[in-house]
Protein backbone atom coordinates (compact mmCIF):
# COMPACT_ATOMS: atom_id res chain seq x y z
CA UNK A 1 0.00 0.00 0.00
CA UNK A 2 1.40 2.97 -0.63
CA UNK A 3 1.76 6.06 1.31
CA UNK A 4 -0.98 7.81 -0.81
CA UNK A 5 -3.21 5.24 -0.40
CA UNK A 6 -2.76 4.77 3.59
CA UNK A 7 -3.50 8.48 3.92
CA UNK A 8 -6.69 8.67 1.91
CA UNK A 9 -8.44 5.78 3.87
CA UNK A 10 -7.03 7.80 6.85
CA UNK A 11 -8.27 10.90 5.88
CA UNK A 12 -5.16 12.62 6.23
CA UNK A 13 -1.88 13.60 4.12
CA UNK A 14 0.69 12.02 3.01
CA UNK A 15 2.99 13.91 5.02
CA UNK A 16 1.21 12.49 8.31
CA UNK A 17 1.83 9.19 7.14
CA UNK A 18 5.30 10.28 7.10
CA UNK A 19 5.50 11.79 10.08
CA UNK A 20 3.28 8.21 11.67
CA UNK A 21 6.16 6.19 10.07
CA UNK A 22 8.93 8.33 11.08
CA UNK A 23 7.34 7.86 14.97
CA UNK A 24 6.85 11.95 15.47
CA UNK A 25 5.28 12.54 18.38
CA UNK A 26 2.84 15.59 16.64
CA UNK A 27 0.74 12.51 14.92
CA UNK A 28 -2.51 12.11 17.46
CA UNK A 29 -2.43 8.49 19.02
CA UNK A 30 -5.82 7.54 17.27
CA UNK A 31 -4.39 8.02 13.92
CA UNK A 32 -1.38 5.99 14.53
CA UNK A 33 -3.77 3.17 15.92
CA UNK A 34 -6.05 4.04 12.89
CA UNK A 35 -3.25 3.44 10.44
CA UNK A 36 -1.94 0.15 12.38
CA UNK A 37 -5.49 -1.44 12.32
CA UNK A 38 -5.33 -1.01 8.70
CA UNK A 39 -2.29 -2.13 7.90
CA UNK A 40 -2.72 -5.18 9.71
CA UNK A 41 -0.69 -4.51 12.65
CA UNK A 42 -2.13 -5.80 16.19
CA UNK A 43 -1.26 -3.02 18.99
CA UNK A 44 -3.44 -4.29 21.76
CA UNK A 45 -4.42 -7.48 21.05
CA UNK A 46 -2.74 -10.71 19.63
CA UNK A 47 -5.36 -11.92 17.59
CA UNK A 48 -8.73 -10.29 15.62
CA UNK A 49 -10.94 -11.89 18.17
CA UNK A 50 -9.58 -10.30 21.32
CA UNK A 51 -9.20 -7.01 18.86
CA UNK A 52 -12.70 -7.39 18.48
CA UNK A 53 -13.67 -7.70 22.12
CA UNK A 54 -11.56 -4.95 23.09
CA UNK A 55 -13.41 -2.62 20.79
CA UNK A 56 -16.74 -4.05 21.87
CA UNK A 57 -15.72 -2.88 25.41
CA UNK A 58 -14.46 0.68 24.03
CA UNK A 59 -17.61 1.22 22.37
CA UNK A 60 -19.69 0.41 25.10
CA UNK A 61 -17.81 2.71 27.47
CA UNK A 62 -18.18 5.49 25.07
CA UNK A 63 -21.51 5.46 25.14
CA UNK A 64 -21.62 6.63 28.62
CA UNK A 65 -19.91 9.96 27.82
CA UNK A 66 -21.26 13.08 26.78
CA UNK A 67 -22.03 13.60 23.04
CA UNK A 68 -19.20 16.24 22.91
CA UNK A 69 -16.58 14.20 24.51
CA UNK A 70 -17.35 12.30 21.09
CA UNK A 71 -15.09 12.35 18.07
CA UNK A 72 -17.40 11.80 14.99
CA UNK A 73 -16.46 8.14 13.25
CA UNK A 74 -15.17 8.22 9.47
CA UNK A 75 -16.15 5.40 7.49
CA UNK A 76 -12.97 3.55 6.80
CA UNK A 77 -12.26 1.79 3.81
CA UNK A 78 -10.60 -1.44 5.06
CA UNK A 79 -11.29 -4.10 2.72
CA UNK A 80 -8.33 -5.08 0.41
């Protein structure tokens, strides 16, 4: 995939996937996890299963908080 690519089903530039692959600490922690979950790379969990569960969890805990404490989700475009 290439760096173009990565950053449109981000939603970002190409120069923050740069700066994610480069490890620069201006890149916000949810796009770095963004980008890892789409390249395949496992950052809390060892297999899709527990991945799975641990999102189930997230989501269910984000529920509880106020609407603006929300981010708004972005369809991403993970199927390849």
């Amino acid at each position: 995939m290439s760096q173009q690519e990565l950053a449109q089903r981000l939603g970002v530039s190409r120069l923050t996937v740069r700066a994610i692959e480069s490890a620069s600490p201006s890149v916000s922690i949810g796009t770095v996890f963004e980008a890892a979950v789409i390249v395949g790379i496992p950052l809390l969990a060892d297999d899709r299963k527990e991945l799975d569960q641990l999102a189930t969890s997230i989501a269910a805990i984000t529920r509880v908080l106020p609407e603006r404490a929300r981010r708004r989700r972005r369809k991403v475009d993970d199927n390849f």
